[in-house]
N, C-alpha and C. Protein backbone atom coordinates (compact mmCIF):
# COMPACT_ATOMS: atom_id res chain seq x y z
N UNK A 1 -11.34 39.86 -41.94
CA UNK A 1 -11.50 40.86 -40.89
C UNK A 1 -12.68 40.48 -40.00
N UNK A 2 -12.62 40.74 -38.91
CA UNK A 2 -13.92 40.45 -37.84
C UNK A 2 -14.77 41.76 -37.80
N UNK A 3 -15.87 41.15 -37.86
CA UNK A 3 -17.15 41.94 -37.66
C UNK A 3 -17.03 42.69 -36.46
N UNK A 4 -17.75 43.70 -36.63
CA UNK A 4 -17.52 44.80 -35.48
C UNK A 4 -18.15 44.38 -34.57
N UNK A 5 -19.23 43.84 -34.00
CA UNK A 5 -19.89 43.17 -33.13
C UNK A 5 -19.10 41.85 -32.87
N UNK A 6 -18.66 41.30 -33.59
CA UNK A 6 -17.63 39.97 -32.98
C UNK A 6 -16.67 40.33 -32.05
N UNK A 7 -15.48 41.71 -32.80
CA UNK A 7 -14.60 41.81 -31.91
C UNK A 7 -14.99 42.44 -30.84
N UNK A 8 -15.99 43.36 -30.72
CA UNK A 8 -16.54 43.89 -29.40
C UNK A 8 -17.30 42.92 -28.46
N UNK A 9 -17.63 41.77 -28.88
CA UNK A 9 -17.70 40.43 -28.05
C UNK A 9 -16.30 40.23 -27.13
N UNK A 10 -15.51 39.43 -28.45
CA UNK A 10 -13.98 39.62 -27.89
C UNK A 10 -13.14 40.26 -26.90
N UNK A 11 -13.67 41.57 -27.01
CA UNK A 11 -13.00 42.54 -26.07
C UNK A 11 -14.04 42.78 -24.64
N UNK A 12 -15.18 42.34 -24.90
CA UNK A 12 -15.55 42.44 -23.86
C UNK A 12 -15.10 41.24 -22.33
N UNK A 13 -14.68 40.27 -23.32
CA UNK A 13 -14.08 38.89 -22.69
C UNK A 13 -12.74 39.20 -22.15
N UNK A 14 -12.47 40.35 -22.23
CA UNK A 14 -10.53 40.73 -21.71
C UNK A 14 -10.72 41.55 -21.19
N UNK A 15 -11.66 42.20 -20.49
CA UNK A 15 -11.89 43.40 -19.86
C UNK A 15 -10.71 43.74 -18.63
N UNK A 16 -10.94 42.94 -18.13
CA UNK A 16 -9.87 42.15 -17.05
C UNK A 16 -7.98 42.56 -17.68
N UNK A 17 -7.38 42.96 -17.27
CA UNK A 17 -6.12 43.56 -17.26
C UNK A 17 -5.07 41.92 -17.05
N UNK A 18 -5.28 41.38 -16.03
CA UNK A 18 -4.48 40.11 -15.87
C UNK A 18 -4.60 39.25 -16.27
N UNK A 19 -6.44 38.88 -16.79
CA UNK A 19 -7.16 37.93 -17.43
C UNK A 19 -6.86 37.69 -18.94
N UNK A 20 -6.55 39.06 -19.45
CA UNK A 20 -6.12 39.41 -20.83
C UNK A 20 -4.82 38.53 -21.52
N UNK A 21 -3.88 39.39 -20.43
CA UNK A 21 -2.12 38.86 -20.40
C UNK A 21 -1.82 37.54 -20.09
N UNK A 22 -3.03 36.68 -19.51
CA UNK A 22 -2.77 35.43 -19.21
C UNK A 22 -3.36 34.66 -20.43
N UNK A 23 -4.35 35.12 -20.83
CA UNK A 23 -4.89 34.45 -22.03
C UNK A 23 -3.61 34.88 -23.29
N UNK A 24 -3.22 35.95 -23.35
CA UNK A 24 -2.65 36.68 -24.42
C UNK A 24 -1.52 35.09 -24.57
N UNK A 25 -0.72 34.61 -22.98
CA UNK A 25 0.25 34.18 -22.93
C UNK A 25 0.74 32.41 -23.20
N UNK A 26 -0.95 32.06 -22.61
CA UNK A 26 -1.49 30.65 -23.13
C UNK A 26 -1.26 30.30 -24.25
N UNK A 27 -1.78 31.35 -24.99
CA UNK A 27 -2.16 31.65 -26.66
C UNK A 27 -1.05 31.09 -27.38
N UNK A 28 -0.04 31.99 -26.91
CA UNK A 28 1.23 32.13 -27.09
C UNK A 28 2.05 30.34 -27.06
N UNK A 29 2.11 30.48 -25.94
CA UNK A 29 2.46 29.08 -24.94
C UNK A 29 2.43 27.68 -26.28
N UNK A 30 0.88 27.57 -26.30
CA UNK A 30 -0.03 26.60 -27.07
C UNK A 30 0.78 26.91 -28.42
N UNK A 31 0.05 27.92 -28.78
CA UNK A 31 0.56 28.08 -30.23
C UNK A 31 1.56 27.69 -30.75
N UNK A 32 3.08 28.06 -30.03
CA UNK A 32 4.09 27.92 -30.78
C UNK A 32 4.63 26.19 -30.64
N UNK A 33 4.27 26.02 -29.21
CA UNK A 33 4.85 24.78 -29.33
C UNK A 33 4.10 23.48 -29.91
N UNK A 34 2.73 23.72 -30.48
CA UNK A 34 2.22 23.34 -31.27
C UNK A 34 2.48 23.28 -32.65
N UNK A 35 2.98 24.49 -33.20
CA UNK A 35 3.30 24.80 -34.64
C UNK A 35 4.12 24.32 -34.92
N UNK A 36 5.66 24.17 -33.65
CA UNK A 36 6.52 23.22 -33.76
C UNK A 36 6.71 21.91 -34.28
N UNK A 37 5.48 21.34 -33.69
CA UNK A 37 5.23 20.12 -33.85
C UNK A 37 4.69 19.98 -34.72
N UNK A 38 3.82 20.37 -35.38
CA UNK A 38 3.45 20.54 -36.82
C UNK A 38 4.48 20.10 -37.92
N UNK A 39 5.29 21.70 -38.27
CA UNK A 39 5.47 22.18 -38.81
C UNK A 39 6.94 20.58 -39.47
N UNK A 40 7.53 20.12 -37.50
CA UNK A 40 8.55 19.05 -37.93
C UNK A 40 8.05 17.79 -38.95
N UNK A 41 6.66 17.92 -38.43
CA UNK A 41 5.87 16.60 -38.69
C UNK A 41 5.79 16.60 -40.08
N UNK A 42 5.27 17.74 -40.44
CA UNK A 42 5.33 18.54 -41.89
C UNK A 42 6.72 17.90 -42.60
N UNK A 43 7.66 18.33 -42.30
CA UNK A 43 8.95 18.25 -42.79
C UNK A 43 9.32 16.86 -42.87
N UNK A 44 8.87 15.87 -42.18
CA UNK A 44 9.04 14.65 -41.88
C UNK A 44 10.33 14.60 -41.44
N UNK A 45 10.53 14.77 -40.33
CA UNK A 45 11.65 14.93 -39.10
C UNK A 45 11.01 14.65 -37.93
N UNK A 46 11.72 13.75 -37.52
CA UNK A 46 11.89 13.36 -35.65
C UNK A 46 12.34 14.35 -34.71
N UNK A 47 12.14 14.27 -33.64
CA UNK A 47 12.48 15.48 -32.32
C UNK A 47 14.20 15.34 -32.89
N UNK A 48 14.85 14.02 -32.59
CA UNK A 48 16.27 13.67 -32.56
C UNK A 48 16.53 14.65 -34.28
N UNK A 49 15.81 14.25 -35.09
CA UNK A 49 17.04 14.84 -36.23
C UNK A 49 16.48 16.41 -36.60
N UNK A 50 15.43 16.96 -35.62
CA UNK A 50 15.86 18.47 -35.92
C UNK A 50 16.48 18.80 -35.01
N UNK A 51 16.72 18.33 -33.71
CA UNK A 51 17.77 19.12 -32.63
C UNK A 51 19.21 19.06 -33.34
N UNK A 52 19.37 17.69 -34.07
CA UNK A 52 20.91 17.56 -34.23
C UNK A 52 20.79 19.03 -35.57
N UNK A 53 19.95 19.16 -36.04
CA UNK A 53 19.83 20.54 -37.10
C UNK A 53 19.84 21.53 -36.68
N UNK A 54 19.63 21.72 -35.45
CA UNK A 54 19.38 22.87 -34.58
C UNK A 54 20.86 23.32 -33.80
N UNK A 55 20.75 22.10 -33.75
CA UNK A 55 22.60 22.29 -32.64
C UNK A 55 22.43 21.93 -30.97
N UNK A 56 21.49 21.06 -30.58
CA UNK A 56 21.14 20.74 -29.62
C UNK A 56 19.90 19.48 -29.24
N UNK A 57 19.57 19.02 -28.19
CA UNK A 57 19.38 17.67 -27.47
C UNK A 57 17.83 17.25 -28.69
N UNK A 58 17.95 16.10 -27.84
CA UNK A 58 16.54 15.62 -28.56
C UNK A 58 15.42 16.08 -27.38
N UNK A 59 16.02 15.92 -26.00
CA UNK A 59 15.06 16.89 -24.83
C UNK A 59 14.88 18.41 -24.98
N UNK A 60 15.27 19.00 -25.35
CA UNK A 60 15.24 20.35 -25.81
C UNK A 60 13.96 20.65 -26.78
N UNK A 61 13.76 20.04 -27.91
CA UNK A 61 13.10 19.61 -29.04
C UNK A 61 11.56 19.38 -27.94
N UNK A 62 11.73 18.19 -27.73
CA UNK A 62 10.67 17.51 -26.53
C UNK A 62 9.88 18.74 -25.64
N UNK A 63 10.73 19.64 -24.83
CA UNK A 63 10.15 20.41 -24.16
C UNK A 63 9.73 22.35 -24.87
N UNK A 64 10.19 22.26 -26.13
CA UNK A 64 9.45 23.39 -26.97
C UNK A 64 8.56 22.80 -27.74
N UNK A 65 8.08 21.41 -27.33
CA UNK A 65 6.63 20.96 -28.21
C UNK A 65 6.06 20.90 -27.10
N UNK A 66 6.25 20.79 -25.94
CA UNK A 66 5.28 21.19 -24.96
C UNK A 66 5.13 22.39 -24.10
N UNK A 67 3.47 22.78 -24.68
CA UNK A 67 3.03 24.19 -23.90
C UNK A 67 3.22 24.60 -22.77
N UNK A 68 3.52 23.31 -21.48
CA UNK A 68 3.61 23.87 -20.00
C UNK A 68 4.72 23.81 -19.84
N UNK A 69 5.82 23.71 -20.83
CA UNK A 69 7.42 23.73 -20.20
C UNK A 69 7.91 25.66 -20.44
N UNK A 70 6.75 26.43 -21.52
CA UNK A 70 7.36 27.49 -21.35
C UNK A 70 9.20 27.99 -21.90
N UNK A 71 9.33 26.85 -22.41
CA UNK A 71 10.75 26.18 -22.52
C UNK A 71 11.68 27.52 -23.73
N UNK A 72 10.92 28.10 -24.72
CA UNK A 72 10.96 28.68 -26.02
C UNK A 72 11.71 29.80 -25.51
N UNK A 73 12.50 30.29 -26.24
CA UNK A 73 13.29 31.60 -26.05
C UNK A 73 13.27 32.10 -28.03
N UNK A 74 13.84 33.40 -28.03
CA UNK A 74 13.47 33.97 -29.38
C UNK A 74 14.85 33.22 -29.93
N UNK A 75 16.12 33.02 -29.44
CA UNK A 75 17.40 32.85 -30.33
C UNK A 75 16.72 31.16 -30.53
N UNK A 76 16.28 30.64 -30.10
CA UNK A 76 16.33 28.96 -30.30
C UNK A 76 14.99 28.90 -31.39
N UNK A 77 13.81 29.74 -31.22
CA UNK A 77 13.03 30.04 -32.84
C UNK A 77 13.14 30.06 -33.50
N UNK A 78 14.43 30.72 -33.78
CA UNK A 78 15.08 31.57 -35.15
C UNK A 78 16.17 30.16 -35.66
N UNK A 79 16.54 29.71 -34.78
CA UNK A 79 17.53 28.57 -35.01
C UNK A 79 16.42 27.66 -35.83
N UNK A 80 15.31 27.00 -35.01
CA UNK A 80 14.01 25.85 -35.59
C UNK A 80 13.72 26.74 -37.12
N UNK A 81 13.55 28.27 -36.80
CA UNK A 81 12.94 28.98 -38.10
C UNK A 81 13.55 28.33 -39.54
N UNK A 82 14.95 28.50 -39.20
CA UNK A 82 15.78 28.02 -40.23
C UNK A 82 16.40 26.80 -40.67
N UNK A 83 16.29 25.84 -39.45
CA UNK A 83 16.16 24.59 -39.69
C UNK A 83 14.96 24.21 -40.64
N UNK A 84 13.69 24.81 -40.18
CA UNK A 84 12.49 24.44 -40.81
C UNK A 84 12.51 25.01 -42.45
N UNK A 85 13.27 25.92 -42.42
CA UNK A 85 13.11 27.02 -43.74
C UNK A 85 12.26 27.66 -43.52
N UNK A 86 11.48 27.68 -42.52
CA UNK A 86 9.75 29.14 -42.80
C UNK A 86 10.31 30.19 -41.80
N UNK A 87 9.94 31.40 -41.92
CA UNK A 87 10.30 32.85 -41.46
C UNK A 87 9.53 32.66 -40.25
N UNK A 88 10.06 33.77 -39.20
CA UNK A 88 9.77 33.70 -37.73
C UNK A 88 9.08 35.81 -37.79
N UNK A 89 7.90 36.15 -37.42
CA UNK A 89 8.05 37.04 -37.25
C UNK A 89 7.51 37.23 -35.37
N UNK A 90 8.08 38.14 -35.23
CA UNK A 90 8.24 38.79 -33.80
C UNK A 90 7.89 40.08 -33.16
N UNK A 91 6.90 40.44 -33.02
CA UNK A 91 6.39 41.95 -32.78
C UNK A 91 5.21 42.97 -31.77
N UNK A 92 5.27 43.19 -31.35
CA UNK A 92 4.24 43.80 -30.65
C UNK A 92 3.03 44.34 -31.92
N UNK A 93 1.85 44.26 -31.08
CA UNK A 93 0.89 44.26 -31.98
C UNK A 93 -0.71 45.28 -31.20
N UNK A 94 -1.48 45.47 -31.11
CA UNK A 94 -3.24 45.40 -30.96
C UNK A 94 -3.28 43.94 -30.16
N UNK A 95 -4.10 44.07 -29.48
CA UNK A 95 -5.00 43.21 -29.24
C UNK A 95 -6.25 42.66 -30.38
N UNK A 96 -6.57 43.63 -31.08
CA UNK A 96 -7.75 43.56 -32.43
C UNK A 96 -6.87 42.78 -32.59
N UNK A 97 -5.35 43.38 -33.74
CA UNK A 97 -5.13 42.68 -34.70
C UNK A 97 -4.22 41.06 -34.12
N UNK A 98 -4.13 41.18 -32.87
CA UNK A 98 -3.66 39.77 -32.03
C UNK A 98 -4.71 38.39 -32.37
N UNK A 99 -5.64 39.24 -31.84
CA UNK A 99 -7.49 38.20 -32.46
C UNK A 99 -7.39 37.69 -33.88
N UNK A 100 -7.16 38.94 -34.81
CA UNK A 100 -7.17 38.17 -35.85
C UNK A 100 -6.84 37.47 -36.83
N UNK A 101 -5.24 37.71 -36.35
CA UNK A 101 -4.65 37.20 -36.74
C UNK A 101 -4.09 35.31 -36.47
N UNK A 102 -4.84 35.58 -35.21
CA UNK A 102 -4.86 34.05 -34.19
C UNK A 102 -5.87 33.31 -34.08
N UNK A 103 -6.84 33.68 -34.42
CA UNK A 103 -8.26 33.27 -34.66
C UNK A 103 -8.21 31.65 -35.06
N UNK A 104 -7.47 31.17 -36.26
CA UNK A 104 -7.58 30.27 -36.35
C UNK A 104 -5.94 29.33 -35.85
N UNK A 105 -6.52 28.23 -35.16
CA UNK A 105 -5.52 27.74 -34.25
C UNK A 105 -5.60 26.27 -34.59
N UNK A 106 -6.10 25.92 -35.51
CA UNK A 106 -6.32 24.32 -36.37
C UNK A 106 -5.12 24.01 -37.23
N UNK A 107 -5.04 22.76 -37.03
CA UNK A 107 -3.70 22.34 -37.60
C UNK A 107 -3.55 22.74 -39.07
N UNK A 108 -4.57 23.23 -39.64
CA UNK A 108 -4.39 23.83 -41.24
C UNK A 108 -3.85 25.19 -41.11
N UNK A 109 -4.75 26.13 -40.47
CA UNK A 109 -4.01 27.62 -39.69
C UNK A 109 -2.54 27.29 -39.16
N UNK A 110 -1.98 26.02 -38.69
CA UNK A 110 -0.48 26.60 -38.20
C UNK A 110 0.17 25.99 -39.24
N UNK A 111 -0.26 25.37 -39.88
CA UNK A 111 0.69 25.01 -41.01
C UNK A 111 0.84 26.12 -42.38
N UNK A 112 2.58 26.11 -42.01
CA UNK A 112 3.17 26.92 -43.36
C UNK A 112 3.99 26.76 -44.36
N UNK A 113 4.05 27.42 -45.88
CA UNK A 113 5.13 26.32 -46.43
C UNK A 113 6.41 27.00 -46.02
N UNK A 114 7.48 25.98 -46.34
CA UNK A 114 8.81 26.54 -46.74
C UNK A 114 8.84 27.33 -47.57
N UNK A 115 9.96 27.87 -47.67
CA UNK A 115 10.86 28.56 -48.80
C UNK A 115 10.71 28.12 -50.13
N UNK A 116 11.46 26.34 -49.92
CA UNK A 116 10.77 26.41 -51.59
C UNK A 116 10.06 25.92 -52.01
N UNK A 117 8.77 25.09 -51.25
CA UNK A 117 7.24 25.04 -51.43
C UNK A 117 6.52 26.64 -52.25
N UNK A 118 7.01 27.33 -51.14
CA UNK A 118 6.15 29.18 -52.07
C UNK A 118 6.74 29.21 -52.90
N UNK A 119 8.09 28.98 -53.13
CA UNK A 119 8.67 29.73 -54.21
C UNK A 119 8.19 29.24 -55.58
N UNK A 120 7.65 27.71 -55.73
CA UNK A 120 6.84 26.78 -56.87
C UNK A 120 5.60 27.25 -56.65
N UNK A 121 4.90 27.58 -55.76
CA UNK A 121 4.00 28.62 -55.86
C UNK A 121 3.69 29.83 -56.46
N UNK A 122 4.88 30.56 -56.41
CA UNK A 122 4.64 31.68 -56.53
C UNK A 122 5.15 31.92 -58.01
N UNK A 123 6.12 30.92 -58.07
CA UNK A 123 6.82 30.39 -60.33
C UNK A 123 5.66 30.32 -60.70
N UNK A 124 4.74 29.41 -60.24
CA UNK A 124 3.23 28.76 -61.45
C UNK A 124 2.83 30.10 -61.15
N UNK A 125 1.98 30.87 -60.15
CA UNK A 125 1.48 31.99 -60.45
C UNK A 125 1.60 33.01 -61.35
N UNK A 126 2.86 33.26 -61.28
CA UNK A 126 3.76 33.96 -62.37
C UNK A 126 3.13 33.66 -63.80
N UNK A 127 3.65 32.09 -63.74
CA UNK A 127 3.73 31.30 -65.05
C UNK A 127 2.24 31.35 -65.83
N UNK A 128 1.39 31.65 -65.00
CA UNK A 128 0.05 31.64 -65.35
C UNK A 128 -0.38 33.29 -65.64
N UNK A 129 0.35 34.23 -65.23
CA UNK A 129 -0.37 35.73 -65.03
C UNK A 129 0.45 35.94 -66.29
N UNK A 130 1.79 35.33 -66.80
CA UNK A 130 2.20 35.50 -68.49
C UNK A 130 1.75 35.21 -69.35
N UNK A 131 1.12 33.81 -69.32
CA UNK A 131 0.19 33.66 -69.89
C UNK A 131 -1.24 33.89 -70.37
N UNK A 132 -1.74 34.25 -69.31
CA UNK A 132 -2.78 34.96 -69.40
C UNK A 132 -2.34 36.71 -70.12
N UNK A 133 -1.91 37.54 -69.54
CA UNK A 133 -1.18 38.43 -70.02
C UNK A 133 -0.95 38.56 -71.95
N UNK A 134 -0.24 37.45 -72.00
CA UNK A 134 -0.01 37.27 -73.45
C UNK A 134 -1.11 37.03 -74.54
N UNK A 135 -2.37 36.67 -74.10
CA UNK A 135 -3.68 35.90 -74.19
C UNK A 135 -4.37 37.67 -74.59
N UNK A 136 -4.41 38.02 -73.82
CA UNK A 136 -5.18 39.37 -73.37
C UNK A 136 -4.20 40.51 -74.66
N UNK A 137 -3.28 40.27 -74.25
CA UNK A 137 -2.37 41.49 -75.35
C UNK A 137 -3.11 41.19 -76.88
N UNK A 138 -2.65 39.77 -76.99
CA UNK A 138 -3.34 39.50 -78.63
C UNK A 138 -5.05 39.70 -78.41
N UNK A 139 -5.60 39.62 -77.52
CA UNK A 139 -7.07 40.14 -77.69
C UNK A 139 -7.40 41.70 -77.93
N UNK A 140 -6.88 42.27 -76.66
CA UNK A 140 -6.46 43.75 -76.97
C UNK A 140 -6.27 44.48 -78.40
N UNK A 141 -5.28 43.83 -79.16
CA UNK A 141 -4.74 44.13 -80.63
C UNK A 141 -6.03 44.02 -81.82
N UNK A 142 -6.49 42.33 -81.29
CA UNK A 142 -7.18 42.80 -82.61
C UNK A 142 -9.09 43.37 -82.10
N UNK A 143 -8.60 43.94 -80.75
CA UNK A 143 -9.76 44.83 -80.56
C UNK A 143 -9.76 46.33 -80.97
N UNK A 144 -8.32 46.64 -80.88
CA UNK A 144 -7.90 47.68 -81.64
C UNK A 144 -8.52 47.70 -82.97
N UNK A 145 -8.56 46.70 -83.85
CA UNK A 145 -9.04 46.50 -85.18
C UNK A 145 -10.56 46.62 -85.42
N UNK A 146 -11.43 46.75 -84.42
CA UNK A 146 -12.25 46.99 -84.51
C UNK A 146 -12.18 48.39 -84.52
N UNK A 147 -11.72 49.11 -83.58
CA UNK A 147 -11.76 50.74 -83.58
C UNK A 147 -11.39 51.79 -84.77
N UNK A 148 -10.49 50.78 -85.58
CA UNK A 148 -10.19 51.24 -86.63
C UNK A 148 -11.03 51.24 -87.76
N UNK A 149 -12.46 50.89 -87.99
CA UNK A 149 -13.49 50.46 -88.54
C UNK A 149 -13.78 52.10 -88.62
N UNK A 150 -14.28 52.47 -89.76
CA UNK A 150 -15.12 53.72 -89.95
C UNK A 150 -16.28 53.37 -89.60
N UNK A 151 -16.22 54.26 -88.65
CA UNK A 151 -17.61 53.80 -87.92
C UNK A 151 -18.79 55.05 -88.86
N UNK A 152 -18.37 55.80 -89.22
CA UNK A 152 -19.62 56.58 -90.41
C UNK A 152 -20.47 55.53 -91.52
N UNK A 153 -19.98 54.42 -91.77
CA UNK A 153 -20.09 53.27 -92.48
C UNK A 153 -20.58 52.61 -91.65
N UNK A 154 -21.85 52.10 -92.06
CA UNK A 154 -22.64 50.70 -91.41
C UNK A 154 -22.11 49.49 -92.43
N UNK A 155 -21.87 48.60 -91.28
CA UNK A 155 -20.78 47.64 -91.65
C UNK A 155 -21.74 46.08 -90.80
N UNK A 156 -22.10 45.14 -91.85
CA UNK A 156 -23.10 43.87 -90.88
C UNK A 156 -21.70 43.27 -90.31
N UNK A 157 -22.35 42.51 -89.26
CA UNK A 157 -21.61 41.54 -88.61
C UNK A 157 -20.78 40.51 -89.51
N UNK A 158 -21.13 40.32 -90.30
CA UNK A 158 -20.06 39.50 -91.08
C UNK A 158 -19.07 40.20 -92.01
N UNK A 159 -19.08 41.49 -92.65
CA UNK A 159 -18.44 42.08 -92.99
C UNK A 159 -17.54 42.55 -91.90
N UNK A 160 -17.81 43.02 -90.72
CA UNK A 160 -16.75 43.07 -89.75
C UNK A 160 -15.87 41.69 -89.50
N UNK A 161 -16.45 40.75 -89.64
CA UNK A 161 -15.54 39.47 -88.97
C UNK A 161 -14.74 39.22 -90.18
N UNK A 162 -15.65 39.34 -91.12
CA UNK A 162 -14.43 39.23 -92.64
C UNK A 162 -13.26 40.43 -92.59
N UNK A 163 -12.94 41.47 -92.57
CA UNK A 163 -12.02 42.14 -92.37
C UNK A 163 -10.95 41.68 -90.98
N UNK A 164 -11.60 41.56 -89.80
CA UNK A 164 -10.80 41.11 -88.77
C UNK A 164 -10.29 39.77 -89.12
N UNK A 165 -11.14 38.60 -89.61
CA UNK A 165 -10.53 37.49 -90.32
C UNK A 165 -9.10 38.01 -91.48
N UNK A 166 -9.23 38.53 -92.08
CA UNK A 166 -7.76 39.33 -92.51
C UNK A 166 -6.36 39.83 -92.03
N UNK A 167 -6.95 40.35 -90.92
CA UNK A 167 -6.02 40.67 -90.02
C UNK A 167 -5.25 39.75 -89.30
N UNK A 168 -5.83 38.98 -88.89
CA UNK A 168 -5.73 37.67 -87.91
C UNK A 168 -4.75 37.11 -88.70
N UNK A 169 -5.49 36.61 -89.72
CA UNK A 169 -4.47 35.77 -90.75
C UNK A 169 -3.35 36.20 -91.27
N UNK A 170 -2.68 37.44 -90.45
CA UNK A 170 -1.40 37.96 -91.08
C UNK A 170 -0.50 37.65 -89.50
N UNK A 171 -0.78 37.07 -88.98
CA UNK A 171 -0.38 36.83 -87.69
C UNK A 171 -0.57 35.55 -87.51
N UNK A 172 1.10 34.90 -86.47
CA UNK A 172 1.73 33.70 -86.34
C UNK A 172 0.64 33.30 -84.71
N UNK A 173 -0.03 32.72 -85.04
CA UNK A 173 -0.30 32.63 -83.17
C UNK A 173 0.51 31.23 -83.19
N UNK A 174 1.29 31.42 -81.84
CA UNK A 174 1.81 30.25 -81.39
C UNK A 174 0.97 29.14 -80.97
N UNK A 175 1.44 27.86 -80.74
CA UNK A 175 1.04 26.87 -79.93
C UNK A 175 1.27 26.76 -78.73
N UNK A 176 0.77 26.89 -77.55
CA UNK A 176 0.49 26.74 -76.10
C UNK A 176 0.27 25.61 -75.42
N UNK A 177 0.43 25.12 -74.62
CA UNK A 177 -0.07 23.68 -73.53
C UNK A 177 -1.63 24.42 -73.49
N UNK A 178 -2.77 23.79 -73.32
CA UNK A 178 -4.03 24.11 -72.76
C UNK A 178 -3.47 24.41 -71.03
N UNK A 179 -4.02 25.36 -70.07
CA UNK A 179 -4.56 26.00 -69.31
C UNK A 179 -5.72 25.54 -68.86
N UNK A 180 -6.35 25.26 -67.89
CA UNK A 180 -7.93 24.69 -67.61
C UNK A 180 -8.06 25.72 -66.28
N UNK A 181 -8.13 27.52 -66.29
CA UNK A 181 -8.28 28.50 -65.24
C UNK A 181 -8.93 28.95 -65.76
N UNK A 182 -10.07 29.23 -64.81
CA UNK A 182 -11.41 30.22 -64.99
C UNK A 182 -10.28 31.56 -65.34
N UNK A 183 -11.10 32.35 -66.17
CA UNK A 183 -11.00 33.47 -67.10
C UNK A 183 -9.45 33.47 -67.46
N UNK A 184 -8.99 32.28 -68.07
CA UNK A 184 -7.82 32.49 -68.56
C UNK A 184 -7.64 32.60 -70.30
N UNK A 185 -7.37 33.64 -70.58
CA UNK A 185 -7.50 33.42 -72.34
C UNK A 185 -6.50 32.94 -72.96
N UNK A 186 -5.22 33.36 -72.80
CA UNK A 186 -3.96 32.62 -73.28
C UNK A 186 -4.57 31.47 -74.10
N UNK A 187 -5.20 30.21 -73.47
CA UNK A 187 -5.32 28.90 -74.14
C UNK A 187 -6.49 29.15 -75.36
N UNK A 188 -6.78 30.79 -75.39
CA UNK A 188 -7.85 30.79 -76.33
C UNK A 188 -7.26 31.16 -77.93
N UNK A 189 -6.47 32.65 -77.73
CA UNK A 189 -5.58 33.14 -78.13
C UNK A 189 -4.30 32.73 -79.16
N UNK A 190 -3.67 32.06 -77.70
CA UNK A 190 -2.20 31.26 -78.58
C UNK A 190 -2.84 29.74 -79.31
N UNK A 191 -3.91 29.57 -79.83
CA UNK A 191 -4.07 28.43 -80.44
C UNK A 191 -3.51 28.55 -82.01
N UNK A 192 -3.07 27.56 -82.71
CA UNK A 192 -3.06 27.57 -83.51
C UNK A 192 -4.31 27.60 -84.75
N UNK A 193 -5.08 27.25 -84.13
CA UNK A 193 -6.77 27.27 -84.97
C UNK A 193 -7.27 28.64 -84.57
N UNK A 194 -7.09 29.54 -85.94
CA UNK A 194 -7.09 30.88 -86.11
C UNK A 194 -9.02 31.09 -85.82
N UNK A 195 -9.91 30.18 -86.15
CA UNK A 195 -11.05 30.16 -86.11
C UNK A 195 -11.89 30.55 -85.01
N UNK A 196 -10.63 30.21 -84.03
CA UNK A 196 -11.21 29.83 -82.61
C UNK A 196 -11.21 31.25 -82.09
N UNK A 197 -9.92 31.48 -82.58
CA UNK A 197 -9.73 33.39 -82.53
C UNK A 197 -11.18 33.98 -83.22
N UNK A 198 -11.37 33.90 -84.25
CA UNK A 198 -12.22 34.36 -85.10
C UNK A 198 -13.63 34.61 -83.83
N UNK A 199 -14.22 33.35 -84.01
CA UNK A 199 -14.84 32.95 -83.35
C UNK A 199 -15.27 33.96 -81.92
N UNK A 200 -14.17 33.85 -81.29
CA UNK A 200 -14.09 34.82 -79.68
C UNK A 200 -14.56 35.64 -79.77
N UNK A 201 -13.98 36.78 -81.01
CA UNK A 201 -13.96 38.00 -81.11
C UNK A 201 -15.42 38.32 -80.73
N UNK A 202 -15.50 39.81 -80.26
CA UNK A 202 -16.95 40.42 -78.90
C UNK A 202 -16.80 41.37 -80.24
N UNK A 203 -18.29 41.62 -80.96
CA UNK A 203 -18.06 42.85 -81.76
C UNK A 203 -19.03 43.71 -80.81
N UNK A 204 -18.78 44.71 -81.07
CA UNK A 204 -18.88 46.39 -80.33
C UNK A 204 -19.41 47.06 -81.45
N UNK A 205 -20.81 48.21 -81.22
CA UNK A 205 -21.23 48.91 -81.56
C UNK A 205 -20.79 50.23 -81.99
């Protein structure tokens, strides 16, 4: 989000009604037929073999990568959108949220993945929040085992770990691949070296 003094910089620079809509349109202009070019480059495709994907010229291609041809219409976007595989959105907006959303205009900012670039993205994420998940449940459980401790009974630290050592040992922990993610427990958890469990355990007052 932009600082409140930034965007009131910003807006003081558009004060101007025509000055605004011309910048708004540059923006525009630049942007897309830039991203274009990106995005093919990305894909490793030539002007010639996304037009023939598109359904049209290799000049066509040529003049929606350049900003002063103005050339872009919304049905021929949506055509590149899906040639490319990445989503097209289209909408009236703020001026704020126009800024900030446009702010960055560097070839890392226009680059986006495909479809199924995120979608292996978004599997490992998954694949990692189950794991972790599963990590945390078996921690959870035998934190439960602490609560179950008569606490009217003063009990030393090793007499607590000896009882939870009991517990533990009535339970299969699986074997896991190691994990190498800050605060991920899964790889602590699903080990087969019950010790390591042992070990972890946070005793509580």
């Amino acid at each position: 989000m932009f600082g409140i003094l930034d965007l009131m910089k910003k807006f003081d620079k558009l004060k101007n009604k025509k000055f605004r809509h011309a910048y708004l349109a540059e923006h525009i202009r630049v942007g897309i037929a830039t991203q274009i070019r990106i995005l093919r480059s990305k894909a490793k495709m030539t002007q010639l073999q996304l037009a023939e994907t598109v359904g049209t010229k290799q000049g066509v291609i040529s003049r929606l990568e350049d900003p002063d041809s103005g050339y872009a219409n919304l049905n021929t976007l949506l055509k590149i959108a899906e040639a490319l595989d990445v989503s097209l959105m289209v909408k009236f907006v703020s001026f704020g949220k126009f800024m900030e959303e446009s702010r960055d205009i560097s070839p890392q900012g226009l680059t986006v993945n495909n479809y199924n670039e995120e979608y292996k993205i978004i599997q490992a994420q998954e694949d990692l929040l189950i794991r972790n998940t599963s990590g945390m449940s078996f921690f959870w459980k035998y934190q439960e085992q602490i609560n179950h401790i008569d606490r009217s009974q003063v009990y030393s630290p090793r007499q607590i770990k000896s009882y939870l050592s009991t517990q533990i040992n009535l339970c299969v922990i699986a074997s896991e691949p190691k994990i190498e993610q800050p605060g991920d427990y899964s790889n602590i958890f699903q080990r087969k070296d019950v010790n390591a469990v042992k070990d972890s355990i946070i005793y509580t007052n």
